[in-house]
Protein backbone atom coordinates (compact mmCIF):
# COMPACT_ATOMS: atom_id res chain seq x y z
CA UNK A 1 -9.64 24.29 -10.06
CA UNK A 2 -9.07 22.25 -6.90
CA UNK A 3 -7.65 18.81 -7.11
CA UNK A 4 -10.89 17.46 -5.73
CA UNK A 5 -12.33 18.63 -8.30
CA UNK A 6 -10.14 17.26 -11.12
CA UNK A 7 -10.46 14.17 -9.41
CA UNK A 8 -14.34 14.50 -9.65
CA UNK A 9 -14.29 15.31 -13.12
CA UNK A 10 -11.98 12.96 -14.02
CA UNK A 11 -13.88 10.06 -12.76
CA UNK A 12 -16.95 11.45 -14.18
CA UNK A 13 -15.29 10.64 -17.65
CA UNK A 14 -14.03 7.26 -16.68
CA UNK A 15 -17.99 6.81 -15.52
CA UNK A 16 -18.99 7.88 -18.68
CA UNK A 17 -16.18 5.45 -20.63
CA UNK A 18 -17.54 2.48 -19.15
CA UNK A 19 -21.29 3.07 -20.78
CA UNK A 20 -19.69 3.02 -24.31
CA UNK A 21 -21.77 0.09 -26.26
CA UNK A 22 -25.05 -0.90 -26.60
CA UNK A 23 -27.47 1.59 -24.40
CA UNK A 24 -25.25 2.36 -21.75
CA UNK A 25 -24.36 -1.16 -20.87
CA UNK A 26 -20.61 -0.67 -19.47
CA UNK A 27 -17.82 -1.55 -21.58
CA UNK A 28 -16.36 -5.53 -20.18
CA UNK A 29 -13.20 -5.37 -18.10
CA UNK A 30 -9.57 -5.65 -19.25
CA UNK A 31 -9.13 -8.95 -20.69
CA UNK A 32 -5.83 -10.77 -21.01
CA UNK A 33 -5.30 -11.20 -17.00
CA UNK A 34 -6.09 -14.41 -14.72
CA UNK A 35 -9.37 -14.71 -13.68
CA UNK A 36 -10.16 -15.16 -9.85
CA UNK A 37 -12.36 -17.80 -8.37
CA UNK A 38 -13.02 -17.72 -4.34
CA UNK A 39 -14.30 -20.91 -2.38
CA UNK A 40 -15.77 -20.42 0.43
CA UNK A 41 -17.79 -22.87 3.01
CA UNK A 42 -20.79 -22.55 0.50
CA UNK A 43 -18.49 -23.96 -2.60
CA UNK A 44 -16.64 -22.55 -5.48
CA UNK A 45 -17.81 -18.97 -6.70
CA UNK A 46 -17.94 -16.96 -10.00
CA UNK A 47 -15.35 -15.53 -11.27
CA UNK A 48 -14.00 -12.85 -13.12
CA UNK A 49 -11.67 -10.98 -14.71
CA UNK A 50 -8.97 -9.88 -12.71
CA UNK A 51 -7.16 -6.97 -14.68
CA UNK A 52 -5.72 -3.50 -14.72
CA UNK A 53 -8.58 -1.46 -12.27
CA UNK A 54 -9.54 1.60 -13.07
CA UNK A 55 -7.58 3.02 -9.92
CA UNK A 56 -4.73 3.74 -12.32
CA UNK A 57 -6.62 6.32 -14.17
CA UNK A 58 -7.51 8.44 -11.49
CA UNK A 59 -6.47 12.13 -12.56
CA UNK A 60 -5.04 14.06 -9.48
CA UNK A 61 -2.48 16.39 -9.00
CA UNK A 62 -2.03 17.60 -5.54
CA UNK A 63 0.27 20.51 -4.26
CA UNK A 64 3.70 19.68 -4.45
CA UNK A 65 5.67 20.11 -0.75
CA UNK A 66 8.70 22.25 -1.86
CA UNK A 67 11.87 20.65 -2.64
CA UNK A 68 10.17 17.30 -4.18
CA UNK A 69 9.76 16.41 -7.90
CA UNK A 70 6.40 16.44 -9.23
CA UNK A 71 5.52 12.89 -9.92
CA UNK A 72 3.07 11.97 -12.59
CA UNK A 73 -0.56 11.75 -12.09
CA UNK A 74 -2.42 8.40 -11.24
CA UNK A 75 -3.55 8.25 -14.96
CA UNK A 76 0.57 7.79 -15.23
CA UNK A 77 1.11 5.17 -12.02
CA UNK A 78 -0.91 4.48 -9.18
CA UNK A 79 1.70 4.69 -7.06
CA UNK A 80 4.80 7.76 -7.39
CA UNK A 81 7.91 6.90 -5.82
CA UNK A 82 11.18 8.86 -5.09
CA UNK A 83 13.32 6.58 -5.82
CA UNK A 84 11.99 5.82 -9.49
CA UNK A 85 8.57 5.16 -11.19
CA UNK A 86 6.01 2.86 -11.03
CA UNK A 87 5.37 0.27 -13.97
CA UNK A 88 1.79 1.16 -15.65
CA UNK A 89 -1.09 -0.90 -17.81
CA UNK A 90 -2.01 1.15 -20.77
CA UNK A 91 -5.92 1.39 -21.02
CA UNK A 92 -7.50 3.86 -23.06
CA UNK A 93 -10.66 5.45 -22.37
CA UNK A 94 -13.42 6.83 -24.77
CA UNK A 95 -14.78 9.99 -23.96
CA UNK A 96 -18.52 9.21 -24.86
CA UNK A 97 -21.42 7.68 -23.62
CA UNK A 98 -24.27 8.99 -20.88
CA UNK A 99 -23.42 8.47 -17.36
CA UNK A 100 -25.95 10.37 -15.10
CA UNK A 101 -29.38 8.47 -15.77
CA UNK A 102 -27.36 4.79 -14.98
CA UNK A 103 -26.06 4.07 -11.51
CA UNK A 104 -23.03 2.15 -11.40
CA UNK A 105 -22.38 -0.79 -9.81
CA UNK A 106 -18.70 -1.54 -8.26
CA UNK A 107 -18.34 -4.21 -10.88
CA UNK A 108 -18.53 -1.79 -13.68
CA UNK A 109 -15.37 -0.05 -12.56
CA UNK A 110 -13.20 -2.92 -10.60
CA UNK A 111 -13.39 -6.38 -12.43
CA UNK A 112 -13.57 -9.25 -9.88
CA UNK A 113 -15.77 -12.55 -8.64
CA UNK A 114 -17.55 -13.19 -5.71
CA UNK A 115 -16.95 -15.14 -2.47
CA UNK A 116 -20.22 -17.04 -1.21
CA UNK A 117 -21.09 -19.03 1.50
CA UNK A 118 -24.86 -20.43 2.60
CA UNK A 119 -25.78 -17.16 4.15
CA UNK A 120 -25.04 -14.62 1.31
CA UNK A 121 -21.92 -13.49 -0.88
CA UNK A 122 -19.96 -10.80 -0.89
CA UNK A 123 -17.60 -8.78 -4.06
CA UNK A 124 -14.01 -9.48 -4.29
CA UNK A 125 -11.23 -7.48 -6.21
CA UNK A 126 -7.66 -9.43 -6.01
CA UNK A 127 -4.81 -8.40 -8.16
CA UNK A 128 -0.85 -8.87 -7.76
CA UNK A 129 1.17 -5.99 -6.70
CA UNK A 130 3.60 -6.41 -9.92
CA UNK A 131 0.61 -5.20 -11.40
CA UNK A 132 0.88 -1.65 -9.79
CA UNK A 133 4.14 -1.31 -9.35
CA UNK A 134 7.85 -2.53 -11.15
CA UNK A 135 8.44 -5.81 -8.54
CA UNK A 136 11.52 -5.31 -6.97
CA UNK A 137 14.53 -8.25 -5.69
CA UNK A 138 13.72 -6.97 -2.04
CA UNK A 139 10.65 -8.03 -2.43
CA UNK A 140 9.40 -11.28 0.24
CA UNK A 141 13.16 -10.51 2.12
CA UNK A 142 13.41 -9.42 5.42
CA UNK A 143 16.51 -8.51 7.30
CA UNK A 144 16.96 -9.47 10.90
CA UNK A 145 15.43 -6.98 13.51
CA UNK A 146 17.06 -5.76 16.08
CA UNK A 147 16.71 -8.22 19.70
CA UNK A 148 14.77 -5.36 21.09
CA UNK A 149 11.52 -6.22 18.71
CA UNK A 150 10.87 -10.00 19.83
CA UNK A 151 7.51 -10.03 17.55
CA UNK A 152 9.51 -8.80 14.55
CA UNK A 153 12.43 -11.43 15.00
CA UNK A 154 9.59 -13.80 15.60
CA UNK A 155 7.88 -12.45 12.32
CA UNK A 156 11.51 -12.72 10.84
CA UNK A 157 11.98 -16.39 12.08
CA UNK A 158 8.86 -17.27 10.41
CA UNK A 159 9.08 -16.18 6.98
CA UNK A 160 6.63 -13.05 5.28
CA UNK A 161 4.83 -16.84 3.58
CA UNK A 162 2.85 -16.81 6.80
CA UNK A 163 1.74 -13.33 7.67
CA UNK A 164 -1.16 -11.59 6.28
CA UNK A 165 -1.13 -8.00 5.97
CA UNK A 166 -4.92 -6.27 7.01
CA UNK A 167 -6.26 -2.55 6.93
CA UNK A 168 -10.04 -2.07 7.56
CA UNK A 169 -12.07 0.48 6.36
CA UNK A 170 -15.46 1.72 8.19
CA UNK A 171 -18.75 3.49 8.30
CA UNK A 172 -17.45 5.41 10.88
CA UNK A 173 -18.54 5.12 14.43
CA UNK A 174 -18.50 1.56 16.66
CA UNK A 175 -22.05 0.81 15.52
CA UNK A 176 -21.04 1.33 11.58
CA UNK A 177 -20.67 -1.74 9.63
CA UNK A 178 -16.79 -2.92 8.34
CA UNK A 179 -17.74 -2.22 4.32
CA UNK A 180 -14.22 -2.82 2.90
CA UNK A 181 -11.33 -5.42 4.06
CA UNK A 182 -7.66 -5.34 2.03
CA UNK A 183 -5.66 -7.63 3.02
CA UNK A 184 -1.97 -8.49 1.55
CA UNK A 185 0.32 -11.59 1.43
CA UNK A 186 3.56 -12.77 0.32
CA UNK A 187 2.81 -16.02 -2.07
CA UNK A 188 6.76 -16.94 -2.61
CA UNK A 189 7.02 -14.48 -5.88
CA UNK A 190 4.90 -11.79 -5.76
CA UNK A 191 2.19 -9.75 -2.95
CA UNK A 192 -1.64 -11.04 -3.52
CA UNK A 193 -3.85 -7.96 -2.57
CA UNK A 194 -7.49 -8.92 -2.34
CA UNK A 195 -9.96 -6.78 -1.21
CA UNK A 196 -13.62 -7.27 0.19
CA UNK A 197 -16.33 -5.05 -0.58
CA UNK A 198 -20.19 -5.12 0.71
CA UNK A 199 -21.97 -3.91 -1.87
CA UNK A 200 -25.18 -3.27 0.64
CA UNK A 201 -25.16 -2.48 4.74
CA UNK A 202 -26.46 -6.82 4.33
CA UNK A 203 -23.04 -8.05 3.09
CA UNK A 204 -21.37 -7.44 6.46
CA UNK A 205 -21.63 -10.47 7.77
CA UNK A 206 -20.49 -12.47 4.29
CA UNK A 207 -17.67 -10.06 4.36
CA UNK A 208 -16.88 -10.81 7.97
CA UNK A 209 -17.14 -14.68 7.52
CA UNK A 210 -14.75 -14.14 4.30
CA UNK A 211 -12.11 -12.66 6.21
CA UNK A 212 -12.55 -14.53 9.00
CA UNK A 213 -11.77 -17.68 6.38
CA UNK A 214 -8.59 -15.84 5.24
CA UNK A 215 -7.11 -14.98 8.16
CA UNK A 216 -7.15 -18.40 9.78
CA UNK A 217 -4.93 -19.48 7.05
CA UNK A 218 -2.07 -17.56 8.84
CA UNK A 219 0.11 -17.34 11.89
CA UNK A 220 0.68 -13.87 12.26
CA UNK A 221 -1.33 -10.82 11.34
CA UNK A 222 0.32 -7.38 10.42
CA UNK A 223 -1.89 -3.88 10.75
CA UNK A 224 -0.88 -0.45 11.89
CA UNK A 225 -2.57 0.75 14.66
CA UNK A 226 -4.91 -2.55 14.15
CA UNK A 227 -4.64 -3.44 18.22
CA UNK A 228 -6.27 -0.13 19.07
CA UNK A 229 -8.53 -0.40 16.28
CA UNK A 230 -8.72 -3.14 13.50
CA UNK A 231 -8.86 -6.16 15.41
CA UNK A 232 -11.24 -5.01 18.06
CA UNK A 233 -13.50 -3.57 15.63
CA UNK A 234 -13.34 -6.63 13.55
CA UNK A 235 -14.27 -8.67 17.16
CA UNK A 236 -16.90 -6.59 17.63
CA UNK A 237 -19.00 -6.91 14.47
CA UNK A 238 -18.09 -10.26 14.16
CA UNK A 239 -20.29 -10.64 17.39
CA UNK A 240 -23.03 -8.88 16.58
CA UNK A 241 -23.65 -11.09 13.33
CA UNK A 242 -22.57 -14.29 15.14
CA UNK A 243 -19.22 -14.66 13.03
CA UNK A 244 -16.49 -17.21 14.85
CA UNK A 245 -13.32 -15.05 14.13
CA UNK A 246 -10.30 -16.91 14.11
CA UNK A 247 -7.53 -14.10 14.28
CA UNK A 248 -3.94 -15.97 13.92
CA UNK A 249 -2.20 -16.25 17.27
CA UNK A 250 0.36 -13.50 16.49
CA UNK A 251 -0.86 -10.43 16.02
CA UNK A 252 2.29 -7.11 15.00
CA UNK A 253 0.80 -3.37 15.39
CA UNK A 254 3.37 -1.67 13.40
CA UNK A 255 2.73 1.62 14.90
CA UNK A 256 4.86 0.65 18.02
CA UNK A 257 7.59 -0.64 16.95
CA UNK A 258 7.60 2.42 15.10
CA UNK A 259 7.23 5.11 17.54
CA UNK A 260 9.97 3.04 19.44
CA UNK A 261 12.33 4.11 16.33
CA UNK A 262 11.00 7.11 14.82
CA UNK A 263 9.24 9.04 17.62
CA UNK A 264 12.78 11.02 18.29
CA UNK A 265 12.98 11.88 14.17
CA UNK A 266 9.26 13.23 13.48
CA UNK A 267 6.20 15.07 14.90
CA UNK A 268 4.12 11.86 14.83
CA UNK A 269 4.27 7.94 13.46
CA UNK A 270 1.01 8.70 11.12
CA UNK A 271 0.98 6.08 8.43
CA UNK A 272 1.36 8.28 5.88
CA UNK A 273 3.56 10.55 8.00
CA UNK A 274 6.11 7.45 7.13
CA UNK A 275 5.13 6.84 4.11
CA UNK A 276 6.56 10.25 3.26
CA UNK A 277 9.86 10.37 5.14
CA UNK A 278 10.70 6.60 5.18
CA UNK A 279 9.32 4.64 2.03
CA UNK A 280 10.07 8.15 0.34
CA UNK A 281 6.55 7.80 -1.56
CA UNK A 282 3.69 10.24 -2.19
CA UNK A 283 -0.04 9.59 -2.81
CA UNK A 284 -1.72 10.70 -6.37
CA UNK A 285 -5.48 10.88 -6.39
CA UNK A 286 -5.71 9.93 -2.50
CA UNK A 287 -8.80 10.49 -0.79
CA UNK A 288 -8.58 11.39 3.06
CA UNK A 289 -9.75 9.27 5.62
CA UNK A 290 -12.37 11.08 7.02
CA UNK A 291 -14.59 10.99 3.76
CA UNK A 292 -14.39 7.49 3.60
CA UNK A 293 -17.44 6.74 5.41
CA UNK A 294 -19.78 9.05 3.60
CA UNK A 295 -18.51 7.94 0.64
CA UNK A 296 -19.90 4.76 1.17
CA UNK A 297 -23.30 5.83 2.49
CA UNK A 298 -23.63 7.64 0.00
CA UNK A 299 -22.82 4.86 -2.65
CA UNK A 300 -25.24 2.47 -0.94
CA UNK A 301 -27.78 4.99 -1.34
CA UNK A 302 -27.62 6.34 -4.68
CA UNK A 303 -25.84 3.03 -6.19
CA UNK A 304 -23.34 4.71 -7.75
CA UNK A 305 -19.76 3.68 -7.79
CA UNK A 306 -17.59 5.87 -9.36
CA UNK A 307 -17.45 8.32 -6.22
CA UNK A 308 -15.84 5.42 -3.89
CA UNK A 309 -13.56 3.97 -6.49
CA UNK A 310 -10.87 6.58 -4.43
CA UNK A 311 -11.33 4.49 -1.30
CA UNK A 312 -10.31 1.29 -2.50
CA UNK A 313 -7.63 3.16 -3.78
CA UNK A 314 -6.61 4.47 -0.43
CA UNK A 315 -7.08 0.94 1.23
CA UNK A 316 -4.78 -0.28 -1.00
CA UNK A 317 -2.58 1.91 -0.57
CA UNK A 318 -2.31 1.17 2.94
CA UNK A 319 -1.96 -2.52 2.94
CA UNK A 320 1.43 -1.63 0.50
CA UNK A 321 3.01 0.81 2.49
CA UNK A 322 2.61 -1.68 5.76
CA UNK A 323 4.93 -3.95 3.87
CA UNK A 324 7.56 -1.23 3.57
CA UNK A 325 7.14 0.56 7.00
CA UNK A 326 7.48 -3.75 8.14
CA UNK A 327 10.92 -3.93 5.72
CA UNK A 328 12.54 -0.34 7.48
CA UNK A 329 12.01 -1.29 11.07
CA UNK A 330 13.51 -4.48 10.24
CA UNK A 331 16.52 -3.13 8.68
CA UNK A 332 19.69 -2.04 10.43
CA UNK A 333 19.68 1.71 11.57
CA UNK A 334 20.08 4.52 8.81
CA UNK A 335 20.33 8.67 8.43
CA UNK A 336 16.29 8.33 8.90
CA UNK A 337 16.87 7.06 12.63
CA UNK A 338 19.11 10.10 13.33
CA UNK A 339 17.33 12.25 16.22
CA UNK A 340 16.50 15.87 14.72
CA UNK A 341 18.95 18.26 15.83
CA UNK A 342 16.60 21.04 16.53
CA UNK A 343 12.80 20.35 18.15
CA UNK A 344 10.23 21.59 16.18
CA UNK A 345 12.20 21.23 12.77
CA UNK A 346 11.16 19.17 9.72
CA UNK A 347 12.10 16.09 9.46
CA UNK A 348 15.63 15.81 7.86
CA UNK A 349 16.13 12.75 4.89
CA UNK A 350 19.04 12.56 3.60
C-alpha cells in the first residue's frame, strides 16, 4: 500500500468521524481554544473556534532516506524534527458515521470565522504555532547578518514584530485564481499563522482584499521565491478584480540570499531542499506541489473537503520553514556552509 493511499484512507476515516451525531451533521470543532474574530472594511465578522485542526491526524508514512530515524506519523505531530519532537493535541476520532452521500465543507474539518467586507467574505483558519510545535527560546530572535545581506540587517534592524511572512498557493497557470493565502507573524510571544481560503472561484477577490488589509499592516514582507512569483501573481489578480494592493515597502526573497550561501553546499536552494539539510526537518503526510491545483478544482466541484485538507497542510508548512531558512542565513557561518568536497556528492551535515 502506497503512502498516498494511506493518506487517502486515512482521511476517509477522519471524513467519516466528523458525521458522528445526528444524521450526518459533523461533529463541532475542538472546544477549549480562543475563538477568532476578523474585521474587515465591512465590520466585525463571525467567529469561531480556533482549535487543534485536523492536519495533525493526517496518517502518512513516507520512505525513509537511509541513515535518518523514522519520525512518527502526522497522527503523532504535524511537524517531525531531528533535533527532537513536536508537542501534539490529543483528539480522538470515532470510526463511524456515513461519509460518501454528504459533501464536506472546509469548515467541517478546519474550525475558523470569516473575514467580510461589502463585496463578499471569505474563510479564515488562524492558529498559533505553539500549537503545532513545542515553542522554543529562539523563537522572535534574530542574530545579526552578515554586512553582505543589507535587506537582512535591515530586516534585523527592524525587529521580526514588523515582517509578515507570505506563501501563495494557486490554480495553476497566470489566469488561475490565488485560492489559498498563509501568512505568518511574530506577535512578541508566539508566530500567528492565518490562512485564507476561497471556498468558490467568487471568493478571489474577498481573499485578495483580505490580504491586501494584512499586509499593509507591515514594513517588510518575507516569501521564498515570492519576487519571481508571489508578489507578481498577487499584482496581477489583484488587477483583474480591481483590488488596491498595498505590498509593504520592503519586500526579502529568501531564495537569494540563500543561493548566495548554500549554492556551493547542495544541488539546488529548493525550499524543501533546505528544509532537509538546514532546519534538519522532514514532512509527514505532505502533498506535492503539483497536485495542489487539482485538488482544489476538484473540491470546488464536488464540494468536498477532505481531499484538500493536505494543502493547507503543505502551505503551512511553508510559511514555518521560511522562519527557519530566515533564522540560518542570519546566523554566523556553520559545518552546513562548508563547500562539498567532491561535486556531485550528497550533501554532507554534520
Amino acid at each position: 500500500m502506497t503512502a498516498n493511499t494511506r493518506l487517502l484512507e486515512r482521511l476517509g476515516e477522519i471524513a467519516r468521524a466528523r458525521h458522528v451525531g445526528a444524521g450526518g451533521v459533523a461533529a463541532p470543532p475542538t472546544v477549549g481554544t480562543p475563538a477568532v474574530a476578523m474585521e474587515g472594511r465591512g465590520g466585525l465578522e463571525s467567529s469561531g473556534s480556533i482549535g487543534p485542526t485536523l492536519l495533525a491526524a493526517l496518517d502518512s508514512r513516507p520512505p525513509v532516506p537511509p541513515g535518518d530515524a523514522e519520525f512518527p506519523s502526522a497522527s503523532a505531530a504535524l511537524l517531525s524534527r531531528e533535533t527532537g519532537d513536536a508537542s501534539v493535541s490529543d483528539t480522538s476520532f470515532s470510526r463511524s458515521g456515513s461519509f460518501d452521500s454528504v459533501p464536506d465543507s472546509i469548515e467541517a474539518f478546519l474550525p475558523g470565522g470569516e473575514w467580510r467586507d461589502a463585496g463578499g467574505a471569505v474563510f479564515v483558519h488562524e492558529r498559533l504555532r505553539s500549537e503545532i510545535e513545542q515553542r522554543r527560546p529562539a523563537w522572535g530572535r534574530l542574530d545579526e547578518p552578515s554586512d553582505d545581506e543589507p535587506l537582512l540587517q535591515a530586516l534585523h534592524g527592524l525587529g521580526l514584530e514588523r515582517a509578515l511572512f507570505l506563501d501563495l498557493e494557486t490554480g495553476g497557470l497566470v489566469s488561475s485564481p490565488v485560492f489559498l493565502a498563509g501568512t505568518m507573524h511574530w506577535n512578541g510571544t508566539d508566530f500567528v499563522l492565518r490562512q485564507y481560503f476561497a471556498r468558490h472561484y467568487g471568493e478571489e477577490g474577498p481573499l485578495l482584499r483580505a490580504v491586501s488589509e494584512q499586509v499593509a499592516g507591515f514594513e517588510v514582507l518575507i516569501t521564498y521565491n515570492g519576487k519571481s512569483y508571489d508578489a507578481p501573481f498577487l499584482r496581477s489578480r489583484a488587477l483583474i478584480h480591481r483590488v488596491r494592493l498595498r505590498m509593504p515597502p520592503v519586500h526579502v526573497d529568501l531564495l537569494h540570499p540563500a543561493r548566495r550561501r548554500w549554492r556551493e553546499r547542495f544541488d539546488d536552494c529548493r525550499l524543501q531542499t533546505l528544509e532537509r539539510w538546514v532546519c534538519r526537518r522532514r514532512r509527514v503526510g505532505d502533498v506535492p506541489g503539483d497536485e495542489v491545483p487539482g485538488l482544489y478544482h476538484d473540491f470546488v466541484r464536488s464540494g468536498n473537503a477532505y481531499r484538500l485538507v493536505p494543502v493547507f497542510h503543505h502551505n503551512l508548512l511553508d510559511v514555518i520553514t521560511m522562519a527557519e531558512i530566515l533564522c540560518a542565513l542570519c546566523a554566523p557561518p556553520g559545518p552546513i556552509d562548508e563547500p562539498r568536497r567532491t561535486p556531485g556528492m550528497p550533501p554532507r551535515v554534520e
